[in-house]
Protein backbone atom coordinates (compact mmCIF):
# COMPACT_ATOMS: atom_id res chain seq x y z
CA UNK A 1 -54.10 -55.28 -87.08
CA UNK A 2 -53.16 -53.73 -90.21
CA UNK A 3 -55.95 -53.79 -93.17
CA UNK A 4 -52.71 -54.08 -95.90
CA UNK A 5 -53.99 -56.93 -98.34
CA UNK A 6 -51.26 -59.27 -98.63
CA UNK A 7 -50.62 -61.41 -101.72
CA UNK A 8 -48.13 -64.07 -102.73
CA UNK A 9 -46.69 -65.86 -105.98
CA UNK A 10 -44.84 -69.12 -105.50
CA UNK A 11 -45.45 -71.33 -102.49
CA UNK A 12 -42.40 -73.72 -102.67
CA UNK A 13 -40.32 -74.10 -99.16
CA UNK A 14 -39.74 -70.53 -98.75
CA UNK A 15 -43.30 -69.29 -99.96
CA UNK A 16 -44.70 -71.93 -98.31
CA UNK A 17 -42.98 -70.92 -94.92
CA UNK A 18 -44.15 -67.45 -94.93
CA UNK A 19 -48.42 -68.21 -96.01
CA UNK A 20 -47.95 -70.54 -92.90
CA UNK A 21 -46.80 -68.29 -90.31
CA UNK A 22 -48.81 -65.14 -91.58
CA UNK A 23 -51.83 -67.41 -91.45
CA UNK A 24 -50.88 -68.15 -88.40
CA UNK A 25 -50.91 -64.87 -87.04
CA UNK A 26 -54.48 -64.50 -88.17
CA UNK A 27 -52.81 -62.19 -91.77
CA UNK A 28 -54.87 -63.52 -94.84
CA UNK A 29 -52.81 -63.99 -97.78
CA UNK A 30 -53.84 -64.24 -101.48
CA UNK A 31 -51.52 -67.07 -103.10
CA UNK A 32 -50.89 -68.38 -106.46
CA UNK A 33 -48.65 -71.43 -107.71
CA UNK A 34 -49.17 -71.87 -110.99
CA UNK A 35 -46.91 -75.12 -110.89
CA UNK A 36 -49.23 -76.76 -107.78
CA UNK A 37 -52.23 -75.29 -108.94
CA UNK A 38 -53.21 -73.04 -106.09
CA UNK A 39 -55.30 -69.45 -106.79
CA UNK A 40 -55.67 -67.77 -109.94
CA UNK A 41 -52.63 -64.91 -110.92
CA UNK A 42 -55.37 -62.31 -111.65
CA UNK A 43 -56.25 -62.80 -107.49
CA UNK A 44 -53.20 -61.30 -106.31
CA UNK A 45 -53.66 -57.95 -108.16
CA UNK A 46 -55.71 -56.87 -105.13
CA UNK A 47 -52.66 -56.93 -102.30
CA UNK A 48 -51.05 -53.97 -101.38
CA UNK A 49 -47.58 -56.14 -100.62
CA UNK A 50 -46.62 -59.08 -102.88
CA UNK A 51 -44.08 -61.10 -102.47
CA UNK A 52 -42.29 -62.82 -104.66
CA UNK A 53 -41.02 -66.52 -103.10
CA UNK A 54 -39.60 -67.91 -107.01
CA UNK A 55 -36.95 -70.02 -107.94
CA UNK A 56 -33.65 -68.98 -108.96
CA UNK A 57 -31.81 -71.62 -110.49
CA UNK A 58 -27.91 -71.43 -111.62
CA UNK A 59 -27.28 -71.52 -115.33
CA UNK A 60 -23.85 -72.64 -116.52
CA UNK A 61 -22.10 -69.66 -117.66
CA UNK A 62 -25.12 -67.24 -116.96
CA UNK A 63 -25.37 -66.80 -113.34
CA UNK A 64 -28.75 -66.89 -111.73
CA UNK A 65 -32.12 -67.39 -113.96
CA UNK A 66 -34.20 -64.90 -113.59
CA UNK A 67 -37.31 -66.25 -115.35
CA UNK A 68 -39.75 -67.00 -113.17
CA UNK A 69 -39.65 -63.26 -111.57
CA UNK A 70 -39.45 -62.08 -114.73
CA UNK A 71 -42.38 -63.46 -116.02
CA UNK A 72 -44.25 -62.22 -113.40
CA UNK A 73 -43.26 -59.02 -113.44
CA UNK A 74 -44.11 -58.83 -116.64
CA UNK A 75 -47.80 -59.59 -116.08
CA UNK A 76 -48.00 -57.18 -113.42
CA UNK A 77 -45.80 -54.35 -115.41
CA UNK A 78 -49.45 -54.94 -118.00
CA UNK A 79 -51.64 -55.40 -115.38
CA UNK A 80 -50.92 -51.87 -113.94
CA UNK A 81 -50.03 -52.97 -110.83
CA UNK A 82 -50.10 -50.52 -107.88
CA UNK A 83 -48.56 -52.09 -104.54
CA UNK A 84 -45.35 -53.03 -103.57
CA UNK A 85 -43.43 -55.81 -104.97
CA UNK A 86 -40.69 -57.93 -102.06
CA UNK A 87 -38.51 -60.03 -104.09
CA UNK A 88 -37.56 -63.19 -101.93
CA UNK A 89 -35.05 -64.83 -103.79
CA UNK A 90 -31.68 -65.02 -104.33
CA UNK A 91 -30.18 -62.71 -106.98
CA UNK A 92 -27.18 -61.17 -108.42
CA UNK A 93 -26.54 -57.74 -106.61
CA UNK A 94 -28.32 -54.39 -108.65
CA UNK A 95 -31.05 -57.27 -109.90
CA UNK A 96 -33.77 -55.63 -107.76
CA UNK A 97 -33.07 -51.81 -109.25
CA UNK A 98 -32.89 -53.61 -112.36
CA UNK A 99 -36.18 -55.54 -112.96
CA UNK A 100 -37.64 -51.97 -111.21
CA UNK A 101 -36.23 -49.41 -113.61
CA UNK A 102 -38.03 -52.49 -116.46
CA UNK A 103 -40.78 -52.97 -115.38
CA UNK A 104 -41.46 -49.76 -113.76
CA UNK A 105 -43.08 -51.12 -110.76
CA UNK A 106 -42.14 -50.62 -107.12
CA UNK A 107 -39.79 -53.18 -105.54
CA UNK A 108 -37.90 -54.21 -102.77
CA UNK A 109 -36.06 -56.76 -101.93
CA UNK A 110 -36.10 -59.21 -98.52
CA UNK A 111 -34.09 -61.81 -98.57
CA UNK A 112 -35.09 -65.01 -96.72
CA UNK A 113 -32.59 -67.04 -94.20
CA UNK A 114 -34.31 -70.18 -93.61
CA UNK A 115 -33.05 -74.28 -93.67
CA UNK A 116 -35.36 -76.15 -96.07
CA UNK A 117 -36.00 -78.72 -93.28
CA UNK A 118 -37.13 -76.13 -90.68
CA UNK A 119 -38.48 -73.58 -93.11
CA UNK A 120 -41.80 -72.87 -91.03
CA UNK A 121 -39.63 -72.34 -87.76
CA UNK A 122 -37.23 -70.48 -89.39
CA UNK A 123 -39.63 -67.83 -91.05
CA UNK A 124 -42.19 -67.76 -87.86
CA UNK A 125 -39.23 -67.47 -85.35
CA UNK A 126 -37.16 -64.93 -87.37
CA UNK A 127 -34.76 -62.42 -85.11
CA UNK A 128 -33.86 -60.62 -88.20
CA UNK A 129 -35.32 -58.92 -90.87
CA UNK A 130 -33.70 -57.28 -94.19
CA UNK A 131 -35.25 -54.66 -96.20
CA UNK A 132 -33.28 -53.83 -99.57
CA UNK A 133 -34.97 -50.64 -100.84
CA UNK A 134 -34.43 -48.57 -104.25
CA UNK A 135 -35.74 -45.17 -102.79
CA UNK A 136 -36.35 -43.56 -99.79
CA UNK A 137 -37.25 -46.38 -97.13
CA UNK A 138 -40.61 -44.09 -96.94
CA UNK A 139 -42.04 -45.48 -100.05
CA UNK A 140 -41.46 -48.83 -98.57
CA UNK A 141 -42.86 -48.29 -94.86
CA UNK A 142 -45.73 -50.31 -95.40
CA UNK A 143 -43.71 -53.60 -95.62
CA UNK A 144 -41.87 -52.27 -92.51
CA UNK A 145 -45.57 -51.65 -90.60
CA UNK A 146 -46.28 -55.45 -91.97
CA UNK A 147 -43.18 -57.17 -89.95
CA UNK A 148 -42.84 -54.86 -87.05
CA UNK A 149 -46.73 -55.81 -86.66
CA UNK A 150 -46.16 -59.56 -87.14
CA UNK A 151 -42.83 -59.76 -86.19
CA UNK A 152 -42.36 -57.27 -82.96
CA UNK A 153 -39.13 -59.21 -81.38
CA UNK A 154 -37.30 -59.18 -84.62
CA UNK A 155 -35.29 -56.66 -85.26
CA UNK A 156 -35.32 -54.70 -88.70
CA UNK A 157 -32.61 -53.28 -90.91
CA UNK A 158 -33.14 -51.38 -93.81
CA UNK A 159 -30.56 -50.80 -96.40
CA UNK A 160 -30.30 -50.37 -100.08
CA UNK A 161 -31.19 -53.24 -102.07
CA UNK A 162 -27.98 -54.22 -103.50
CA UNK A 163 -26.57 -54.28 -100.30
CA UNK A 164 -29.48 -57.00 -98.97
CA UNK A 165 -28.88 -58.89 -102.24
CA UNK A 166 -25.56 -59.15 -101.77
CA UNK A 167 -25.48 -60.00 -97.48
CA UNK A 168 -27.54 -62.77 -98.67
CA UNK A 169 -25.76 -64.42 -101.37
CA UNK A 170 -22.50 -63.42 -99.09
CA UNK A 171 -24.32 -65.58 -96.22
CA UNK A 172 -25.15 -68.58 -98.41
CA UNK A 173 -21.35 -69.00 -99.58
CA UNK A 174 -20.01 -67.94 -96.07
CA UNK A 175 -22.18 -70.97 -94.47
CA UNK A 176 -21.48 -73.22 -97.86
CA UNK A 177 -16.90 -72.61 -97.07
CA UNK A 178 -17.34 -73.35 -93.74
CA UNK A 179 -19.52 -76.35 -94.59
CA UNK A 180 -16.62 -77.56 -97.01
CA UNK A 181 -13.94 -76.90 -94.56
CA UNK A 182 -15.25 -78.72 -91.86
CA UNK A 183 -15.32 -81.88 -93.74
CA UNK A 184 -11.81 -81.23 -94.72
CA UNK A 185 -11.02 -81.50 -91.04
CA UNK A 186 -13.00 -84.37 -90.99
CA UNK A 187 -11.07 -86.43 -93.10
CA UNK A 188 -7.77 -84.57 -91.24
CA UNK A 189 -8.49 -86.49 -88.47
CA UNK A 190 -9.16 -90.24 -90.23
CA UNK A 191 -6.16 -90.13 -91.51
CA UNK A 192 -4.11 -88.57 -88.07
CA UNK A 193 -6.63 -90.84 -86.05
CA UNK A 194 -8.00 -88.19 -84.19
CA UNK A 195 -11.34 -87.21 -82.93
CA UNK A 196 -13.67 -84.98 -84.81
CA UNK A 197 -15.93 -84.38 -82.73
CA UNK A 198 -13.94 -83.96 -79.68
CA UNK A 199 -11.91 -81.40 -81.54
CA UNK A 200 -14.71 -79.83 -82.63
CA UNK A 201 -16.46 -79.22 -79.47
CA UNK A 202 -12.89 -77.88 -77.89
CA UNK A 203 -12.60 -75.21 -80.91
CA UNK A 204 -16.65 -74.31 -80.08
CA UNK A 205 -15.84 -73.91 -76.60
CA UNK A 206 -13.82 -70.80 -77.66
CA UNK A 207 -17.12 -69.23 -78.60
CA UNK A 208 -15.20 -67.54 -81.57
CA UNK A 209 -17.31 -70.22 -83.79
CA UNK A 210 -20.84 -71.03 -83.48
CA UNK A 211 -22.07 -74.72 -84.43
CA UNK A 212 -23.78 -73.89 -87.49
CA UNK A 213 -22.84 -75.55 -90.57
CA UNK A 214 -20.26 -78.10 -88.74
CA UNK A 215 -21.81 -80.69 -88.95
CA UNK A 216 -20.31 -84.01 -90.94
CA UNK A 217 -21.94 -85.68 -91.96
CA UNK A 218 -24.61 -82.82 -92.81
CA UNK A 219 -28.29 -82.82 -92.62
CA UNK A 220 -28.62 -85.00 -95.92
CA UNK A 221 -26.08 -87.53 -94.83
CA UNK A 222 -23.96 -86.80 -97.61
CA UNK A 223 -20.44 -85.49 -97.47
CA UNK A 224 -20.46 -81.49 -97.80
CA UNK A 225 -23.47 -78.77 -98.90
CA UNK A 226 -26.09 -80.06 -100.67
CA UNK A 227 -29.60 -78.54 -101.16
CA UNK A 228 -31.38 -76.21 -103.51
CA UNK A 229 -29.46 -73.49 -102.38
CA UNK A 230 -25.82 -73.58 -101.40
CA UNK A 231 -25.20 -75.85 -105.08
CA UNK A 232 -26.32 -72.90 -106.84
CA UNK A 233 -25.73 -69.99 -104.82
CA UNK A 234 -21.98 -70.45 -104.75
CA UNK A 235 -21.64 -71.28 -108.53
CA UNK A 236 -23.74 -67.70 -109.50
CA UNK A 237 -21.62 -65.88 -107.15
CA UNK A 238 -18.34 -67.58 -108.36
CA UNK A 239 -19.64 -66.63 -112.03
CA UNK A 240 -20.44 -62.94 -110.85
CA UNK A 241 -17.08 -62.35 -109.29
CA UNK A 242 -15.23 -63.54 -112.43
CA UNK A 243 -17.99 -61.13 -114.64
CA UNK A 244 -16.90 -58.50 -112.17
CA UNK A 245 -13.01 -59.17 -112.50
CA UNK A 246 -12.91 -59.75 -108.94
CA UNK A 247 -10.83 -62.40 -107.18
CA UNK A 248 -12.42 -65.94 -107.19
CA UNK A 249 -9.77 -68.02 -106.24
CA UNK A 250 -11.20 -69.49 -102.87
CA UNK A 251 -14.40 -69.88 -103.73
CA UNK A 252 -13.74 -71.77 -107.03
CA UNK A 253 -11.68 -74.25 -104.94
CA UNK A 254 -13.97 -74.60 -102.91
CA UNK A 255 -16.75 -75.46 -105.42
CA UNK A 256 -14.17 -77.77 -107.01
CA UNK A 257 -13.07 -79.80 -104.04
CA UNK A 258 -17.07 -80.13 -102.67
CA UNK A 259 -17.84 -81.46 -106.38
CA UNK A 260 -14.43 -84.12 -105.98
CA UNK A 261 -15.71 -85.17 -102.57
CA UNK A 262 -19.97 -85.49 -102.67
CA UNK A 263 -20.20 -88.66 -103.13
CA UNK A 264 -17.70 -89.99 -101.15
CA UNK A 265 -18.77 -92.52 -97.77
CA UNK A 266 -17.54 -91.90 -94.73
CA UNK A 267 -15.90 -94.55 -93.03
């Protein structure tokens, strides 16, 4: 096994997910959580690979809040940290080259595709790995050696970081539209007195759409996407698209007709 010291800052659902498995593959990991109290910050200037698992909340009429990575950037920027840095979270596309160019540190980013219920799963049973890079993929090769090791089934892709950043938040709106629309055929067929689910299992059977994100009600029991992620994820890139001067149209609709219909019961 690799002799890469491998740290970690934030160890919410997604952080969380990753100490478990790489402890489970018998990969020590330095953590600290300032918010649950776990390690000291100063511990995790030893690893040779960081990552970042931090929360990016949507701000109305900001986009994504960058805070949390900020701030710890910043300490490491002081610190004269050394390794490489793997940005987890969600953000804006051209964040990554961004907060590198700042803080002059090295940094990737590698987004994470995991459900909040089935986190651990998700992360230890991955298929697919994304690595968002700034330079040469070379100067990033040990994070590769780290998943390749740990992760030999999954298959690894390796692109520049704006393009990860943007797959992901791409993903998270993809899955959060189909989400909404599927509930919009729910209600369809109340008010025809049709089936859902019998529909729905004849338009799977065409294999042109998988069962992912069909499901109404969803996980929550609530009428359309709900979680940490989807909420925000589609508001930030809603707010980035209009920044950009880029059409919006379907996915502000869509944010608007979730928001009319959340709290509605199903019958």
């Amino acid at each position: 096994m690799s002799s890469f010291k491998i740290g970690l800052i934030g160890r919410g659902f997604v952080g969380g997910a990753l100490y478990k498995s790489f402890v489970k593959k018998n990969k020590k990991v330095i953590s600290y959580d300032k918010y649950k109290e776990i390690g000291k910050v100063e511990d995790v200037l030893d690893a040779d690979i960081l990552f970042l698992c931090l929360p990016t909340p949507y701000v109305d009429g900001y986009g994504f809040d960058l805070g949390a990575i900020q701030e710890s950037l910043k300490f490491l920027a002081k610190s004269n940290f050394n390794g490489i840095c793997v940005i987890k979270s969600t953000v804006e596309p051209k964040t990554t080259r961004r907060l590198e160019a700042q803080y002059n540190l090295k940094i990737c980013h590698n987004p994470e595709f995991l459900s909040e219920k089935t986190a651990f799963e998700d992360f230890h049973n991955q298929k697919h790995i994304v690595i968002g890079t700034n330079e040469d993929a070379k100067r990033d090769e040990d994070v590769i050696i780290l998943y390749k090791e740990l992760y030999p089934d999954a298959k690894i892709s390796i692109c520049k970081s704006e393009e990860s950043e943007a797959m992901k938040l791409f993903c998270n709106n993809f899955y959060a539209m189909k989400v909404q629309i599927f509930n919009e055929f729910y209600f369809i067929c109340q008010k025809i007195g049709a089936d859902f689910h019998e529909i729905k299992d004849l338009m799977l059977k065409n294999n042109w759409i998988n069962s992912e994100h069909t499901q109404v009600p969803g996980r929550d029991g609530q009428i359309s996407y709900g979680g940490h992620c989807f909420p925000k994820d589609t508001k930030a890139l809603c707010h980035f698209m209009k920044m950009l001067g880029s059409p919006n149209g379907v996915l502000e609709a869509c944010i608007k007709e979730r928001d009319s219909m959340r709290d509605k019961k199903l019958e």
